[in-house]
C-alpha atoms as a PDB file:
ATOM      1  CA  UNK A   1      71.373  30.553 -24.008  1.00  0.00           C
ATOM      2  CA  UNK A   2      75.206  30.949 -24.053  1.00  0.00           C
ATOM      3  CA  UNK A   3      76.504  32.936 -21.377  1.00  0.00           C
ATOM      4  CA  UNK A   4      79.738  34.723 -20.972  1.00  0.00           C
ATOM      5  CA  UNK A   5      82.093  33.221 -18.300  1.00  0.00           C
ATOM      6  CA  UNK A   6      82.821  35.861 -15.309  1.00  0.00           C
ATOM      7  CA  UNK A   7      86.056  34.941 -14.100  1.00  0.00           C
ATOM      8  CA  UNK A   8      86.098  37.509 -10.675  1.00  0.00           C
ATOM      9  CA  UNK A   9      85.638  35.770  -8.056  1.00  0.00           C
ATOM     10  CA  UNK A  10      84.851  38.949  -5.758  1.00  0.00           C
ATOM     11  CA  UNK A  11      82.330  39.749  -8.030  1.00  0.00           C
ATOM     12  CA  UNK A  12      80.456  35.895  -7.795  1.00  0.00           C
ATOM     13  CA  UNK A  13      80.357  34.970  -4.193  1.00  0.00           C
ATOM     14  CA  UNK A  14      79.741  38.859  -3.189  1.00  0.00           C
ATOM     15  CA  UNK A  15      76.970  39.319  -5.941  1.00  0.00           C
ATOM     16  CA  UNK A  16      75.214  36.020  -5.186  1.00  0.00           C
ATOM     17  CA  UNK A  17      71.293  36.659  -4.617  1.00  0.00           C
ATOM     18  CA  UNK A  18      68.739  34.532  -3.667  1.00  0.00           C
ATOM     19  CA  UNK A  19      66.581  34.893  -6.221  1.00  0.00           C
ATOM     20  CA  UNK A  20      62.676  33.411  -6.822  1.00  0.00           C
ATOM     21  CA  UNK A  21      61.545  35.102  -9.947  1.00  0.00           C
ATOM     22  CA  UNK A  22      63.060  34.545 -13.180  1.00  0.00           C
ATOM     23  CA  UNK A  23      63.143  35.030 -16.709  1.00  0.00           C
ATOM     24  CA  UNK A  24      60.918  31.927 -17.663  1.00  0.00           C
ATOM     25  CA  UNK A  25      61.571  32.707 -21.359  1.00  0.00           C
ATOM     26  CA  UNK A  26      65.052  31.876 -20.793  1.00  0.00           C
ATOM     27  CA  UNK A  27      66.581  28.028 -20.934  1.00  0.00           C
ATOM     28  CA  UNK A  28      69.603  26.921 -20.373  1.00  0.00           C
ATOM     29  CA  UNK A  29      70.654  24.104 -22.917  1.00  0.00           C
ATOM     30  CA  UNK A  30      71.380  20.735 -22.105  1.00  0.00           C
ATOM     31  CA  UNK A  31      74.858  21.198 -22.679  1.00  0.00           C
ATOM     32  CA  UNK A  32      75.439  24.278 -21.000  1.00  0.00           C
ATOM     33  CA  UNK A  33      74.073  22.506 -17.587  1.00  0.00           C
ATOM     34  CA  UNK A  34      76.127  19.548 -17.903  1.00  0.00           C
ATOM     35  CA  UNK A  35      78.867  21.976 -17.911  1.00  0.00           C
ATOM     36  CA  UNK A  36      77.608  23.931 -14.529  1.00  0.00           C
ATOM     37  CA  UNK A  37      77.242  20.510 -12.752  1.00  0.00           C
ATOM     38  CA  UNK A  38      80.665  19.684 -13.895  1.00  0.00           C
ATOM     39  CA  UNK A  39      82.305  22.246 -12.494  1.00  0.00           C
ATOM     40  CA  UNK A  40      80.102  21.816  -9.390  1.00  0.00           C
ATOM     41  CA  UNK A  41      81.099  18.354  -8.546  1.00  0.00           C
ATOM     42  CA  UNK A  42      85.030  19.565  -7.954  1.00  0.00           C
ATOM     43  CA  UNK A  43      83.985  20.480  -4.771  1.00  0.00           C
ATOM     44  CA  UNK A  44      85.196  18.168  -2.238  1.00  0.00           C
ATOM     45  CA  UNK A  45      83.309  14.803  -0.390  1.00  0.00           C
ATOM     46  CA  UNK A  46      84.490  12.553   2.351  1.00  0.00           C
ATOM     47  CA  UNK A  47      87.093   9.954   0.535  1.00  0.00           C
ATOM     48  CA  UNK A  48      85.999  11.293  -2.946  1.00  0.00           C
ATOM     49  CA  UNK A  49      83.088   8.977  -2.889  1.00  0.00           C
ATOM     50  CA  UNK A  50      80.941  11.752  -4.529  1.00  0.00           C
ATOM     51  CA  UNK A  51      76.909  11.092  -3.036  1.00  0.00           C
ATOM     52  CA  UNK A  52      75.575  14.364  -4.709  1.00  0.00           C
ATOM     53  CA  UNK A  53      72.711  12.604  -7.233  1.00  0.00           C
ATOM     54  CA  UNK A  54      70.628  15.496  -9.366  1.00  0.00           C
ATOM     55  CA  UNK A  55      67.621  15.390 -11.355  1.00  0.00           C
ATOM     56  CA  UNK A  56      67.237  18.271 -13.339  1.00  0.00           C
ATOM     57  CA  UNK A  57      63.301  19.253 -13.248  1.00  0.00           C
ATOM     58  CA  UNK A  58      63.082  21.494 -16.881  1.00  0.00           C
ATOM     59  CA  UNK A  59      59.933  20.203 -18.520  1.00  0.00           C
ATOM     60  CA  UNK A  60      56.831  21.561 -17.952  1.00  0.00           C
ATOM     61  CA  UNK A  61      55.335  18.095 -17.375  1.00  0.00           C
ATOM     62  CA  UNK A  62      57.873  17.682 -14.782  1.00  0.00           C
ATOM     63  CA  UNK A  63      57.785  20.661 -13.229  1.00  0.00           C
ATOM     64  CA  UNK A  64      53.898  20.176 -12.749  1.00  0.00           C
ATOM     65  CA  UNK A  65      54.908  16.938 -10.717  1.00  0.00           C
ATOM     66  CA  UNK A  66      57.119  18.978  -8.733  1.00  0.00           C
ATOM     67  CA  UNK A  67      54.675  22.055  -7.837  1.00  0.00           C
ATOM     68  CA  UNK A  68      52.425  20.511  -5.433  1.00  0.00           C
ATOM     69  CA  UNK A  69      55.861  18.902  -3.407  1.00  0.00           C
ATOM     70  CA  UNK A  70      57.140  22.932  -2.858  1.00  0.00           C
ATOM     71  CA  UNK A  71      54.952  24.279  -0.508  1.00  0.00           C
ATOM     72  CA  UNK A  72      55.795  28.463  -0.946  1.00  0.00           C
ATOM     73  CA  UNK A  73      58.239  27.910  -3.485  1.00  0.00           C
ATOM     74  CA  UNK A  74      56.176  28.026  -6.876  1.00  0.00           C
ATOM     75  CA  UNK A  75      57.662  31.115  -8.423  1.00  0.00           C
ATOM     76  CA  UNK A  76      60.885  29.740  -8.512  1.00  0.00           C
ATOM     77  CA  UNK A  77      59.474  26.356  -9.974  1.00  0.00           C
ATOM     78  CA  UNK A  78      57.086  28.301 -12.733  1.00  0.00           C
ATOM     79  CA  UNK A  79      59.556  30.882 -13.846  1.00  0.00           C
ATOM     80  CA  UNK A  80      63.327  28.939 -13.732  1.00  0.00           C
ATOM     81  CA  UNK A  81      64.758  27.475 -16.740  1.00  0.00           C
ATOM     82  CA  UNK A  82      65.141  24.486 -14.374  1.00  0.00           C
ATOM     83  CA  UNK A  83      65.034  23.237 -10.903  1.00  0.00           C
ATOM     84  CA  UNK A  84      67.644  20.914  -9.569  1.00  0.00           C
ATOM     85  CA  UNK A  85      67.088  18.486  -6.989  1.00  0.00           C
ATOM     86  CA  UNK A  86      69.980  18.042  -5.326  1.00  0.00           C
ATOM     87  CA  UNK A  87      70.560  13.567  -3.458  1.00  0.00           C
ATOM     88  CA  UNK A  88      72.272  12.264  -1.154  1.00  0.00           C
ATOM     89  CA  UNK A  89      73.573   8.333  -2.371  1.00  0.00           C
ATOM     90  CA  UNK A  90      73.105   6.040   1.012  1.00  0.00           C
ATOM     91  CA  UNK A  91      75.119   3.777  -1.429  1.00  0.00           C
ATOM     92  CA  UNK A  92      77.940   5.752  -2.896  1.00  0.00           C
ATOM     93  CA  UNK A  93      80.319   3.872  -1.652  1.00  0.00           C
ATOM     94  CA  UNK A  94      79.256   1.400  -4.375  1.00  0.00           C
ATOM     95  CA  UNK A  95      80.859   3.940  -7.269  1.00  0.00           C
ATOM     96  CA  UNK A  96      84.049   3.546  -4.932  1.00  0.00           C
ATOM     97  CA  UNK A  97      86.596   1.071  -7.568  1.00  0.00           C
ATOM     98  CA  UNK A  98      85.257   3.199 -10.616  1.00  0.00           C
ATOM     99  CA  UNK A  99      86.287   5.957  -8.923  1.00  0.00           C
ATOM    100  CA  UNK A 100      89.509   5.241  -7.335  1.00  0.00           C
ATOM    101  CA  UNK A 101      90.425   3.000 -10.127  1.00  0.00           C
ATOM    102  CA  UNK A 102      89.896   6.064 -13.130  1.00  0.00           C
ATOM    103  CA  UNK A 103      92.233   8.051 -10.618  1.00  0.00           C
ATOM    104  CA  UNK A 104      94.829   5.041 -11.459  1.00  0.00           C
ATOM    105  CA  UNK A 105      94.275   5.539 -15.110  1.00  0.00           C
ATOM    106  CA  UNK A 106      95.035   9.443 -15.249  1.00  0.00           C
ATOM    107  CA  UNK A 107      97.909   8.918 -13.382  1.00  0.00           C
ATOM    108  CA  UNK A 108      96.783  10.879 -10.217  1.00  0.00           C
ATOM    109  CA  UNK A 109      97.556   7.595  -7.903  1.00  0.00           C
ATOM    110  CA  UNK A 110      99.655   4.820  -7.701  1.00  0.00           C
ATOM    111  CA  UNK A 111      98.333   1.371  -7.680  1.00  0.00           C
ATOM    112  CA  UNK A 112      98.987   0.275  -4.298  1.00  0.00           C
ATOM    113  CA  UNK A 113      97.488   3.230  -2.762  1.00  0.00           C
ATOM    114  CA  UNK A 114      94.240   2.799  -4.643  1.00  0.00           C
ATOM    115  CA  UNK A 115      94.371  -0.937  -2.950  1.00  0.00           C
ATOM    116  CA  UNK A 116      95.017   0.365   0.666  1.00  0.00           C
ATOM    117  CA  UNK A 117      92.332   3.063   0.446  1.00  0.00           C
ATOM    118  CA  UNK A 118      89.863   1.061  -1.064  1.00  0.00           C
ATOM    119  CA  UNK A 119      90.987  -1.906   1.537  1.00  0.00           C
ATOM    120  CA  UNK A 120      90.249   0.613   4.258  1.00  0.00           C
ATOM    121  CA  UNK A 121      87.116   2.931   2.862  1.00  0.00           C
ATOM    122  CA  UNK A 122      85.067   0.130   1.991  1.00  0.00           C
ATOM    123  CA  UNK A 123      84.350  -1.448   4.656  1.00  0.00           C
ATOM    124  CA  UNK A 124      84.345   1.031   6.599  1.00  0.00           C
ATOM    125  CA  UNK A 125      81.128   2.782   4.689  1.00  0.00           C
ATOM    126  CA  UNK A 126      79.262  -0.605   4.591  1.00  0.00           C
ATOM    127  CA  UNK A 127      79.146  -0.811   8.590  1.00  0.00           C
ATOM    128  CA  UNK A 128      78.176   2.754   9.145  1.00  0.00           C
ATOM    129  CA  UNK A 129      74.837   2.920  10.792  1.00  0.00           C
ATOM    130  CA  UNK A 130      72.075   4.495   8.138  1.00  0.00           C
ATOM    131  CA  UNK A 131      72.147   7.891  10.669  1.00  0.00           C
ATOM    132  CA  UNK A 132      75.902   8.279  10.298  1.00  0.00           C
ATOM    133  CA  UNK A 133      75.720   8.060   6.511  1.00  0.00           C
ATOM    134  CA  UNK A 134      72.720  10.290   6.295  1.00  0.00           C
ATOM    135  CA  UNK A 135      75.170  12.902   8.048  1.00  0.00           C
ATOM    136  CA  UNK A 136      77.740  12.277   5.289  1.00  0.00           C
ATOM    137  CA  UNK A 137      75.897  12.049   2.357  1.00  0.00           C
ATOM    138  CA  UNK A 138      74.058  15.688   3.153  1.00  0.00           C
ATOM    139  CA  UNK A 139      77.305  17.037   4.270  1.00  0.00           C
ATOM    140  CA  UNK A 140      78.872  16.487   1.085  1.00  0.00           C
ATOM    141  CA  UNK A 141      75.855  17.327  -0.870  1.00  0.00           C
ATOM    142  CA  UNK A 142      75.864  20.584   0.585  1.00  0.00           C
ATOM    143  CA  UNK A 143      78.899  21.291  -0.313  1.00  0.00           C
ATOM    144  CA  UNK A 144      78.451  20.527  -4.321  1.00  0.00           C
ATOM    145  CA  UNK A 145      74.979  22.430  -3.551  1.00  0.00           C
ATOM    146  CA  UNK A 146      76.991  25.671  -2.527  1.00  0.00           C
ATOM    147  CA  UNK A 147      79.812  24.980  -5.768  1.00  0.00           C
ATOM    148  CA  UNK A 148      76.666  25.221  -7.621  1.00  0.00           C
ATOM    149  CA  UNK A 149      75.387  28.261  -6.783  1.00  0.00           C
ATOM    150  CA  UNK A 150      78.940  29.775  -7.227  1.00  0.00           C
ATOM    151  CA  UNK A 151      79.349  27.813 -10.458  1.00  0.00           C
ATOM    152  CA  UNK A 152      76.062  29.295 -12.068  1.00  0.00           C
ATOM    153  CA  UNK A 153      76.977  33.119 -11.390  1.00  0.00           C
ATOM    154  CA  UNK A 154      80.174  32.454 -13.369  1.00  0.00           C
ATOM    155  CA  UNK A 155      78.114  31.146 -16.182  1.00  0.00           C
ATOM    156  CA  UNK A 156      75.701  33.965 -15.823  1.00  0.00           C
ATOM    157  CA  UNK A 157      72.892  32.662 -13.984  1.00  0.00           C
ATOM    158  CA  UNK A 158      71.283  32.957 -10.296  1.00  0.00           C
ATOM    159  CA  UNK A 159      69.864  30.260  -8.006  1.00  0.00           C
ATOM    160  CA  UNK A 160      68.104  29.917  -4.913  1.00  0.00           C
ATOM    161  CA  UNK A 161      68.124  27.582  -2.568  1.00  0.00           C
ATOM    162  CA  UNK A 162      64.822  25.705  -1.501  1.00  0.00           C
ATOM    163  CA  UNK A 163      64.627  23.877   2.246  1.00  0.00           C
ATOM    164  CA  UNK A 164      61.229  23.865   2.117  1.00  0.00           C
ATOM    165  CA  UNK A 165      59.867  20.511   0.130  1.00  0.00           C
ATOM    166  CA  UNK A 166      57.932  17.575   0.668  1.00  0.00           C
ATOM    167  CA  UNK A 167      61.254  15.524   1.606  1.00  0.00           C
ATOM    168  CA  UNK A 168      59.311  12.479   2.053  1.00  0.00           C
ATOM    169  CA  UNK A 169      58.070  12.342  -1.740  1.00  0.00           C
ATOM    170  CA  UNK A 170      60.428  13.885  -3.347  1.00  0.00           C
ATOM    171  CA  UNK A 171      62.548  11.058  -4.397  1.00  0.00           C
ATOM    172  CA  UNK A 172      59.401   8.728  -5.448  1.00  0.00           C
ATOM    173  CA  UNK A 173      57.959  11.276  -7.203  1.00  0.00           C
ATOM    174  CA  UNK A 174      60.760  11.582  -9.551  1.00  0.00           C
ATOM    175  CA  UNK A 175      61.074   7.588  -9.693  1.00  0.00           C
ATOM    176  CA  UNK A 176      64.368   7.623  -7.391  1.00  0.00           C
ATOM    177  CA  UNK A 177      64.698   4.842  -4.465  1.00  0.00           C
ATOM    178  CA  UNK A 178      63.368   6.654  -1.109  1.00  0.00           C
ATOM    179  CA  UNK A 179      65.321   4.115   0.996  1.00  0.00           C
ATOM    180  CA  UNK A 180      68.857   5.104  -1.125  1.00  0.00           C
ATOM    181  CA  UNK A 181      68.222   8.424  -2.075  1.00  0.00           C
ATOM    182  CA  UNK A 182      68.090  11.164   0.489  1.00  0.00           C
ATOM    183  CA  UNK A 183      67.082  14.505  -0.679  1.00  0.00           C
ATOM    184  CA  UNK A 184      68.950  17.572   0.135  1.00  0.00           C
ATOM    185  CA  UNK A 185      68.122  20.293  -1.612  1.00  0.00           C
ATOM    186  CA  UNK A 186      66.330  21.614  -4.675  1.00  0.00           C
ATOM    187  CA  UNK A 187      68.350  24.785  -6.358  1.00  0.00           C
ATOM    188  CA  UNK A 188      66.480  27.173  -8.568  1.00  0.00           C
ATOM    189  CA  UNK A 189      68.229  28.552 -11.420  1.00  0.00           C
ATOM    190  CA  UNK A 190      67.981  30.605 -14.442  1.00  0.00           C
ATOM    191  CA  UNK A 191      68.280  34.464 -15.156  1.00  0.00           C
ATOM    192  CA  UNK A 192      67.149  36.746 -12.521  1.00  0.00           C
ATOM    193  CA  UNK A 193      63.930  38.824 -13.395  1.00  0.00           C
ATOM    194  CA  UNK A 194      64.729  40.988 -10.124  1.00  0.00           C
ATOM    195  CA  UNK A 195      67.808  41.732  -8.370  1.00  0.00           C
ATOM    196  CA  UNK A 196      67.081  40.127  -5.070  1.00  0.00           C
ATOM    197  CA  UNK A 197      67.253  41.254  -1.317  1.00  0.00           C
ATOM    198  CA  UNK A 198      71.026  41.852   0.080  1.00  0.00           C
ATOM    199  CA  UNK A 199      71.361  40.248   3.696  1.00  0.00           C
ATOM    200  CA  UNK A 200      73.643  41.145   6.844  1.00  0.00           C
ATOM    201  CA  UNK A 201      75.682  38.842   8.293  1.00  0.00           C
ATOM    202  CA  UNK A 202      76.566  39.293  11.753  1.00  0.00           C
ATOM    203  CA  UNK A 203      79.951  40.439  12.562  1.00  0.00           C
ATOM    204  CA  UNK A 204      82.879  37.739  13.272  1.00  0.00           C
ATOM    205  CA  UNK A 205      83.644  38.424  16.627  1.00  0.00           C
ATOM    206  CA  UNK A 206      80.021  37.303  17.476  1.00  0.00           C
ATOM    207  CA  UNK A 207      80.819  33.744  15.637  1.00  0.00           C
ATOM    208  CA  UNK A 208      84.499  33.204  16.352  1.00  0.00           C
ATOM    209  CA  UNK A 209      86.533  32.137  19.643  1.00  0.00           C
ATOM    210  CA  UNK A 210      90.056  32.705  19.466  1.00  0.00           C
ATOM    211  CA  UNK A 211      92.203  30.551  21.567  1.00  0.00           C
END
């Protein structure tokens, strides 16, 4: 299903529901989610090193594999055109000279910065202790996890964000590395078969210090 693009932004962040029932008769194509995770990974990552790994649960043999790991979260998984488990790479730093290096090639920096910042960056990840680089990896993924959500109400869909998981199986159970891959998050999406709950937020004053 081909949606139409909304380009007000207004209208996406302030619109965005978390939503747990969908339209299961609704898929999104192959094509049309390579696009949303596209435009997802622009958000931004320590160094550009990019640890946000998905696996994109859409079969119903996968999502069977995925039900028992959810805990309350079933709707979502039975109803969604797909769920996406959102990684963290505890070895991203290994994608480091094909990324910096394809930044040469498009012209978007010079040679002898690439070799300073790769000089400097990789080292630097390899002695980080596996508790700093957990922090790293799920702040970044975090940050493509909230792109995404944005990303899909311009295409047309709605997401919700799932916490609660079996963290400790999650990666095994979709044949990733435990030890490397770190899971994050799992995003529902799809078309909304309700409109959701709207949420306060407390006021700013109550969050901010001024000084």
């Amino acid at each position: 299903m081909q949606k139409q693009l909304e380009n007000n932004f207004q209208k996406i962040f302030k619109g965005r529901r978390s939503i747990r029932s969908y339209d299961p008769k609704i898929k999104i194509s192959k094509e049309e989610m390579q696009n949303i995770l596209a435009d997802a990974t622009l958000a931004p990552s320590s160094v550009n090193m990019q640890p946000w790994r998905f696996v994109v649960v859409e079969t119903p043999e996968a999502k069977d594999k995925l039900r028992p790991l959810i805990r309350f979260n079933t709707t979502q998984n039975d109803t969604s055109s797909a769920m996406i488990l959102i990684f963290g790479d505890m070895q991203c730093y290994e994608f480091a000279e094909e990324i910096y290096n394809q930044a040469v090639i498009e012209g978007k920096m010079p040679e002898e910065v690439k070799e300073k910042q790769l000089g400097a960056i990789l080292p630097h990840y390899k002695n980080l202790t596996s508790d700093q680089m957990n922090d790293i990896v799920k702040i970044d993924s975090s940050l493509v996890a909230m792109q995404l959500m944005l990303v899909a109400r311009a295409y047309g869909y709605d997401t919700n964000p799932i916490g609660g998981f079996e963290a400790d199986k999650l990666a095994e159970t979709f044949d990733l590395d435990p030890t490397r891959y770190v899971p994050v998050m799992i995003l529902s999406i799809g078309v909304a078969a309700d409109t959701g709950y709207e949420s306060v937020r407390l006021p700013i004053n109550k969050l901010t210090e001024w000084k």
